[in-house]
Protein backbone atom coordinates (compact mmCIF):
# COMPACT_ATOMS: atom_id res chain seq x y z
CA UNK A 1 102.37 -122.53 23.88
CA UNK A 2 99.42 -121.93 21.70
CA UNK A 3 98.09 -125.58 21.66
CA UNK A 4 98.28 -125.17 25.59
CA UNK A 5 96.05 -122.12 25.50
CA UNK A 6 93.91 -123.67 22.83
CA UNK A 7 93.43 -126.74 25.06
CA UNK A 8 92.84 -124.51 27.94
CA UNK A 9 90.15 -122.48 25.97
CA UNK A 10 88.21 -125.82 24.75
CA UNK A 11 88.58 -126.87 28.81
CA UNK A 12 86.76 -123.73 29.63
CA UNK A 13 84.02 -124.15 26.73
CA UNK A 14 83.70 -127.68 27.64
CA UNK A 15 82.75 -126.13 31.41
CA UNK A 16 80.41 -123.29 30.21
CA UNK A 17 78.39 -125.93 27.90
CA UNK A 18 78.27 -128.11 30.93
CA UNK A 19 77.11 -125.24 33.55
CA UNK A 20 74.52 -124.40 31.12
CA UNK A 21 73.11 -127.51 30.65
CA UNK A 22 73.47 -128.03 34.43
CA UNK A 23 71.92 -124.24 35.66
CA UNK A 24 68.65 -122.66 34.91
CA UNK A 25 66.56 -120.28 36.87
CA UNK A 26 63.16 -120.02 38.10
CA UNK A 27 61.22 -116.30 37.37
CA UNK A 28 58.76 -115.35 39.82
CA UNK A 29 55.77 -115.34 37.63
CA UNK A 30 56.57 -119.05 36.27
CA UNK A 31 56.33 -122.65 37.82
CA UNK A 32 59.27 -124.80 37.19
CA UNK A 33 58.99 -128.94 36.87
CA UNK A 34 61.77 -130.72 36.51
CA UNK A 35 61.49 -133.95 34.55
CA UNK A 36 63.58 -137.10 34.24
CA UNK A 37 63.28 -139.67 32.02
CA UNK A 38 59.87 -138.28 31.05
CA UNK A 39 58.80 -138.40 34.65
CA UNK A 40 58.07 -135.70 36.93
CA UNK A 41 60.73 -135.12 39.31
CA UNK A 42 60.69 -131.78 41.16
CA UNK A 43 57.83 -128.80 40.98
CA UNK A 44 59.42 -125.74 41.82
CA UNK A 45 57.47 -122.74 42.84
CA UNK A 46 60.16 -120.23 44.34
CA UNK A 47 62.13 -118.22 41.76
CA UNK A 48 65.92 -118.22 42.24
CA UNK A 49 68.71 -120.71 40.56
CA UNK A 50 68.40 -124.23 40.49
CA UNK A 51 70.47 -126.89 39.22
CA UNK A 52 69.72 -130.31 37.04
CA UNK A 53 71.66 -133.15 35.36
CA UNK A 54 72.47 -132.21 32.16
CA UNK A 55 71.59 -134.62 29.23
CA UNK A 56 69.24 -136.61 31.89
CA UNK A 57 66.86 -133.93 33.28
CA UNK A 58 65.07 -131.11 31.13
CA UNK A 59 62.73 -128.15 32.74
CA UNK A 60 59.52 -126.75 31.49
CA UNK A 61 57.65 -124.05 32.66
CA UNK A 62 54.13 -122.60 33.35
CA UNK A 63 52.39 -119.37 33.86
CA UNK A 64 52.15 -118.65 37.89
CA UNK A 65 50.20 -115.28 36.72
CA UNK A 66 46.13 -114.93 36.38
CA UNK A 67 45.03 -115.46 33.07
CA UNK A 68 41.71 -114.65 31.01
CA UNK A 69 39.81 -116.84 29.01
CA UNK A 70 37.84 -114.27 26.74
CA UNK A 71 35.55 -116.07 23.64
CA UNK A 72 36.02 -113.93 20.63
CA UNK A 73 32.04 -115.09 19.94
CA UNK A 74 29.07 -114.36 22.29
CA UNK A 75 27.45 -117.98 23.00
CA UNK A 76 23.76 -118.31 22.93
CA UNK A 77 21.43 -118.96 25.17
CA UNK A 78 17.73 -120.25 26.10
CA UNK A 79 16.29 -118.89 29.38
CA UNK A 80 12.92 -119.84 31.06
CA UNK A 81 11.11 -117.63 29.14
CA UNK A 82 12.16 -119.89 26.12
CA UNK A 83 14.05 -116.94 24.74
CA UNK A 84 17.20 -116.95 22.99
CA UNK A 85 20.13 -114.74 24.59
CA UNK A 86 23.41 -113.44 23.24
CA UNK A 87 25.90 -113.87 26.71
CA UNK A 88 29.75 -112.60 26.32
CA UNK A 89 31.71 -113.48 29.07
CA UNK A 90 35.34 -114.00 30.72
CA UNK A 91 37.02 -115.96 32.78
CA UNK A 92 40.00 -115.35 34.97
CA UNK A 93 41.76 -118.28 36.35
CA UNK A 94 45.20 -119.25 36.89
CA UNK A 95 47.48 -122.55 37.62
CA UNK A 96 48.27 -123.53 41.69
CA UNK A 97 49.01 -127.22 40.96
CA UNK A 98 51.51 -127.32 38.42
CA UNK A 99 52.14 -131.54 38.51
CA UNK A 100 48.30 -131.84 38.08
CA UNK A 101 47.99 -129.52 35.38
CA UNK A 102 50.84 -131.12 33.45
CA UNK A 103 48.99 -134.63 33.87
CA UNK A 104 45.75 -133.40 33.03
CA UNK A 105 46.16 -131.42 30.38
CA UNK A 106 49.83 -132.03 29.50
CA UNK A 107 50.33 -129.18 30.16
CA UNK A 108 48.67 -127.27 27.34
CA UNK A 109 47.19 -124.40 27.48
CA UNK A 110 44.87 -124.45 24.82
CA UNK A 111 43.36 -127.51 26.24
CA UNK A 112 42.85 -125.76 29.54
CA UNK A 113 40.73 -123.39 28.03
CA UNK A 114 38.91 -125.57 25.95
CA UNK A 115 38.01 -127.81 29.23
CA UNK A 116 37.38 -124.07 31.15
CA UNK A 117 35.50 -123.05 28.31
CA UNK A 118 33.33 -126.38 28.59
CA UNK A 119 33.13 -126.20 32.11
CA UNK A 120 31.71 -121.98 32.58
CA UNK A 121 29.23 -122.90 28.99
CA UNK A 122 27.42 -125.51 30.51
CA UNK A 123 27.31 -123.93 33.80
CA UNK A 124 25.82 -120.51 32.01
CA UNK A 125 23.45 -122.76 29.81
CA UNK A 126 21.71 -124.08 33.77
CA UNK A 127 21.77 -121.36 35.25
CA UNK A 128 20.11 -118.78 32.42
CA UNK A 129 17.66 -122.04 31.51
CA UNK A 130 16.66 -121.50 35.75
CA UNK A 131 15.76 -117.47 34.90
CA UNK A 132 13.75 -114.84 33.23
CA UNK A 133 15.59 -112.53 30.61
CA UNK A 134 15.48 -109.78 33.73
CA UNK A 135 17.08 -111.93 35.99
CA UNK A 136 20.17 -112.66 33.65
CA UNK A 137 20.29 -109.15 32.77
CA UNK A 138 20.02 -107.11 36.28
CA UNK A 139 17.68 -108.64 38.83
CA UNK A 140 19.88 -112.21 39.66
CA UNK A 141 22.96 -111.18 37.86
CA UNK A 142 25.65 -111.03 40.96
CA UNK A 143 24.28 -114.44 42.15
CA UNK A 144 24.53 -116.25 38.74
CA UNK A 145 27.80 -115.11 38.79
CA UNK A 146 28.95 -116.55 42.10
CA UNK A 147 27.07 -119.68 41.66
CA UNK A 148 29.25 -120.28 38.34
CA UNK A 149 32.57 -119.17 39.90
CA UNK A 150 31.97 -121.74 42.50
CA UNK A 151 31.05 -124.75 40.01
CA UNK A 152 33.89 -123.46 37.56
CA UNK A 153 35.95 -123.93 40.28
CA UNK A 154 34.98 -127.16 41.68
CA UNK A 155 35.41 -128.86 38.13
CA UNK A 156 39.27 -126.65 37.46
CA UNK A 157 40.42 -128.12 40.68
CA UNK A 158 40.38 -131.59 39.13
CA UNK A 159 43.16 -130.26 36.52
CA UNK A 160 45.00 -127.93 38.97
CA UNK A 161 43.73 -124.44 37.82
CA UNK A 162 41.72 -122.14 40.18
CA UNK A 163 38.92 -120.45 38.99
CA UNK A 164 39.17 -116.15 40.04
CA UNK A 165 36.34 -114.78 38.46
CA UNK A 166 33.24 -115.26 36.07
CA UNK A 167 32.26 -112.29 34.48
CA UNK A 168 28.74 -111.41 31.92
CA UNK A 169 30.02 -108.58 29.85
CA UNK A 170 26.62 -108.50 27.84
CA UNK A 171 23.78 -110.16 27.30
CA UNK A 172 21.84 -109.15 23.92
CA UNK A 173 19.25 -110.82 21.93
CA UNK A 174 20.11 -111.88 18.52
CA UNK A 175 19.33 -110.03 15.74
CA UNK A 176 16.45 -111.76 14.85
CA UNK A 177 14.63 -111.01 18.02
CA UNK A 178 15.75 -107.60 19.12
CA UNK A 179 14.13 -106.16 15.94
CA UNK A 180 10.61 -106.76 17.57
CA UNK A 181 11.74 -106.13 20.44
CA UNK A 182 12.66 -102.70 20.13
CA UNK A 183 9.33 -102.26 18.03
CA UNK A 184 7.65 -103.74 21.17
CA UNK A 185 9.45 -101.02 23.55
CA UNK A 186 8.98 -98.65 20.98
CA UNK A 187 5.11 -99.22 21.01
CA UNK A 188 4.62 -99.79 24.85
CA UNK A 189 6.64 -95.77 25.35
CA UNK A 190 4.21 -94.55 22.61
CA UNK A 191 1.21 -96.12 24.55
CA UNK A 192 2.98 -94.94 28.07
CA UNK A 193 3.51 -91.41 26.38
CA UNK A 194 -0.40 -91.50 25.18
CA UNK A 195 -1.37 -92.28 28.59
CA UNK A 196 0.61 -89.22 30.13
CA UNK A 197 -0.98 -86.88 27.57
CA UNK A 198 -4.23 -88.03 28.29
CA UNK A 199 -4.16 -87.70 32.23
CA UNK A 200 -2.16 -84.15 31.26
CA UNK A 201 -5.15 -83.23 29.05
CA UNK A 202 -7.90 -84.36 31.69
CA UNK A 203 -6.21 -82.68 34.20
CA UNK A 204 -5.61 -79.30 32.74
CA UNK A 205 -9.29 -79.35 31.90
CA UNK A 206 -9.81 -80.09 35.70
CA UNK A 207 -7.90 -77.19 36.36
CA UNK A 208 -9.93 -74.70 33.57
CA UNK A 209 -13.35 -76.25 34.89
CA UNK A 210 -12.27 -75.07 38.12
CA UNK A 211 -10.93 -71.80 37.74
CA UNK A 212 -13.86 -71.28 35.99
CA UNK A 213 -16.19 -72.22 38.57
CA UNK A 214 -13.71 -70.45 41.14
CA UNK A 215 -14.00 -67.25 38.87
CA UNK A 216 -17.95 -67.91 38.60
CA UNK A 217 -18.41 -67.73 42.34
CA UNK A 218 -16.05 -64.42 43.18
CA UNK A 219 -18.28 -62.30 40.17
CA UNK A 220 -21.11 -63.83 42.18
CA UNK A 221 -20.19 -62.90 45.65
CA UNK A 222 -18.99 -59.39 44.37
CA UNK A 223 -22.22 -58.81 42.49
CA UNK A 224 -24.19 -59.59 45.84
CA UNK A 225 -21.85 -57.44 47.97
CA UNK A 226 -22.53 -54.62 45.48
CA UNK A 227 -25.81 -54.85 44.97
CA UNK A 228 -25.96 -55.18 49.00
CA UNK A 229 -24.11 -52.18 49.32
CA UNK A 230 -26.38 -50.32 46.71
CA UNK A 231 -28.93 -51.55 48.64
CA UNK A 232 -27.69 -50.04 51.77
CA UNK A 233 -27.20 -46.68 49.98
CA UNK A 234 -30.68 -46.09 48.53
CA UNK A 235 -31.80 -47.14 51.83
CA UNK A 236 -29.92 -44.55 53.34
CA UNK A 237 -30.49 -42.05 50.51
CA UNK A 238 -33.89 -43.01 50.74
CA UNK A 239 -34.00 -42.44 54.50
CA UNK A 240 -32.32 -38.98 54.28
CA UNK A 241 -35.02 -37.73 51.15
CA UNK A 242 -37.70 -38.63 53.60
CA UNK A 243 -36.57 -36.89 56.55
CA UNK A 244 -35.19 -33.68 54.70
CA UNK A 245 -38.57 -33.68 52.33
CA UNK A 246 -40.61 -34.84 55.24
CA UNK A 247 -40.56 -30.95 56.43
CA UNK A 248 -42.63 -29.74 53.43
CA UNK A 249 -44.01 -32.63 51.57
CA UNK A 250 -44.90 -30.19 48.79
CA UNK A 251 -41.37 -29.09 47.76
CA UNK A 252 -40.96 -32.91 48.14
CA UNK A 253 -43.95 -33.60 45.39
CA UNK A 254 -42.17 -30.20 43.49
CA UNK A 255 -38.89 -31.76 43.34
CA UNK A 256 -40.19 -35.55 42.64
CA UNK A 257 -41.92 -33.82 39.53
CA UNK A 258 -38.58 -31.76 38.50
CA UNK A 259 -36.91 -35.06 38.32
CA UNK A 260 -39.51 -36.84 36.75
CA UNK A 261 -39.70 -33.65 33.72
CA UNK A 262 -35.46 -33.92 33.55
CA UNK A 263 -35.97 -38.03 33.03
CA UNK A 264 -38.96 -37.76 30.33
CA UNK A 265 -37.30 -34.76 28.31
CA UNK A 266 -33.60 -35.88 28.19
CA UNK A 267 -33.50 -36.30 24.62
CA UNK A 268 -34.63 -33.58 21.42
CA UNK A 269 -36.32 -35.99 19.91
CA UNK A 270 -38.32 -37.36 23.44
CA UNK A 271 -42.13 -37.51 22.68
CA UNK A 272 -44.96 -38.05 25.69
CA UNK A 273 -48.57 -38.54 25.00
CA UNK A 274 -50.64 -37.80 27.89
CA UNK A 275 -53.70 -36.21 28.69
CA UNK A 276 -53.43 -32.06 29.01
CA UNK A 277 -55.24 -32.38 32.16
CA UNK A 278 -53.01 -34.84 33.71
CA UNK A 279 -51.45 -34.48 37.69
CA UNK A 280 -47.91 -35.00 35.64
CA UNK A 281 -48.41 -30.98 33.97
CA UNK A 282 -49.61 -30.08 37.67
CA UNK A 283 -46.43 -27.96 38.31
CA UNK A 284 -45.92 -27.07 34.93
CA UNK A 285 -49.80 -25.35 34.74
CA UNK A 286 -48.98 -23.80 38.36
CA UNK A 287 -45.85 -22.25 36.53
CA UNK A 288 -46.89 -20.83 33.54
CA UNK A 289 -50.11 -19.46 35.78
CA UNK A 290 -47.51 -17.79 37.84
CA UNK A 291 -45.89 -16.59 34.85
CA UNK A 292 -49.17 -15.04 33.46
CA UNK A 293 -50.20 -13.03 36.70
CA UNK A 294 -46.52 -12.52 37.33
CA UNK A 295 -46.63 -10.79 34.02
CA UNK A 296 -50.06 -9.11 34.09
C-alpha cells in the first residue's frame, strides 16, 4: 500500500516537473520569444499562458515598457560660436521589434544604450556645431529637439527600438568658461546700471531746470500783474487827489506840504539843510505868523 502511494506521488511529481517545464506565461509589460535549438521560433506580444517543449525550447523575455537612457555625465559640446557647452540630456525609447532587437543587439540592454547613446551624441554634436550658444539654450531649442528625435529614431529602427523623446535638461558652460562669463554679465549690468543712472541723473536735472524756469516765469507774470495793478491804483488814487484837490488847489499845495514835513521828519535823529527862505518852510512861516498875531 505505501509503495503504491509512493509510486503514485513520484507519478504526480514527474507531471508537475513536466507542466513546468512545458507552461510559462507572458506579463503584459514583457515580450516573450521562444527559442529552439538556439533559433528564434515564436515572438509573443500578448500576455496570457503559453506552452513550449520542455528540454527543447527555452523563453526569454524583454521590456515592452518605455525606458530612459539618462548619462550620469553631461557631454560636451562645440557650437558655432566655437564655444564649449556642458549638454545633459535623456532619452526615452522602448522595444516594438523584439526578433530584431534580439539579433541586433542580442538582446542586451546595455548595448542598446550604448548604440542609443552613440546615435543621440553625434546627433547633438551636428546639430549644436549648426547654432549659436542662444539657440541651444532658448531661441532653437524645441526644433533641435525634434530634429534629433527624428534621426534617433531613424538609426533605433535598424535594431528594433523606437525612439519617444529627446530631452536637453541643461546646457552650462564648463567651469573654465563660465567664470568670465559671469564677470562679463557682471560687467555689462554694471555698465547697463551706469547707463540708467546717468539718463536718471540727466533727467531729473531736466526736470529741476524746468521747474525752475516754470517757477521763474509765474514770479514774473505775478510781479507784472502786481505792479499793473499798482499801477492801476495810483492811477486811480491819483485821479481821485486831482479831482477832490482840484476844488482848492491851495489846501491841495497845504496838504502836499503836510506830507512832504511827515516824510522828512519821521525819524529823531532826521536832519535837513535847506535854505530858511526856502518855498519848503512856506506853510510852516504862514503858521507860526498865524500863531504870532493869533497870540498878539
Amino acid at each position: 500500500m505505501k509503495s503504491g502511494l509512493n509510486f503514485i506521488a513520484a507519478i504526480v511529481a514527474a507531471i508537475l516537473v513536466v507542466l513546468g517545464a512545458t507552461i510559462f506565461t507572458v506579463d503584459q509589460r514583457k515580450f516573450a520569444i521562444v527559442f529552439q535549438f538556439g533559433e528564434v521560433r515564436e515572438v509573443i506580444s500578448e500576455p496570457g499562458l503559453y506552452f513550449k517543449w520542455p528540454m527543447i525550447q527555452n523563453v526569454r523575455y524583454f521590456d515592452k515598457r518605455i525606458l530612459t537612457l539618462d548619462n550620469t555625465e553631461p557631454e560636451r559640446f562645440i557650437t558655432s560660436e566655437k564655444k564649449n557647452v556642458l549638454v545633459d540630456s535623456f532619452v526615452k525609447w522602448k522595444i516594438i521589434d523584439p526578433q530584431l532587437y534580439y539579433v541586433s543587439v542580442a538582446g542586451d540592454e546595455i548595448r542598446a544604450k550604448t548604440r542609443l547613446s552613440q546615435t543621440v551624441n553625434a546627433g547633438l554634436r551636428e546639430e549644436f556645431g549648426k547654432r549659436t550658444v542662444h539657440d541651444v539654450v532658448s531661441g532653437e531649442r524645441d526644433l533641435i529637439m525634434e530634429q534629433m528625435r527624428d534621426k534617433a529614431d531613424q538609426d533605433a529602427r535598424k535594431i528594433g527600438v523606437q525612439i519617444i523623446d529627446v530631452r536637453v535638461k541643461r546646457v552650462d558652460f564648463p567651469p573654465e568658461v563660465s567664470e568670465s562669463v559671469y564677470r562679463r554679465m557682471e560687467a555689462e549690468r554694471k555698465r547697463v546700471a551706469n547707463a540708467l543712472r546717468s539718463e536718471g541723473f540727466a533727467e531729473a536735472e531736466k526736470l529741476r531746470a524746468d521747474a525752475d524756469r516754470q517757477r521763474e516765469v509765474i514770479v514774473a507774470e505775478a510781479y507784472r500783474d502786481a505792479q499793473k495793478m499798482k499801477g492801476e491804483g495810483d492811477a486811480k488814487a491819483t485821479a481821485t487827489y486831482a479831482q477832490a484837490f482840484g476844488q482848492n488847489p491851495e489846501f491841495y499845495a497845504f496838504y502836499r506840504s503836510l506830507e512832504a514835513y511827515r516824510n522828512s521828519f519821521n525819524g529823531k535823529n532826521d536832519v535837513i539843510v535847506v535854505e530858511p527862505n526856502s518855498d519848503f518852510f512856506k506853510y510852516m512861516k504862514s503858521i507860526g505868523r498865524g500863531g504870532e498875531k493869533t497870540g498878539k
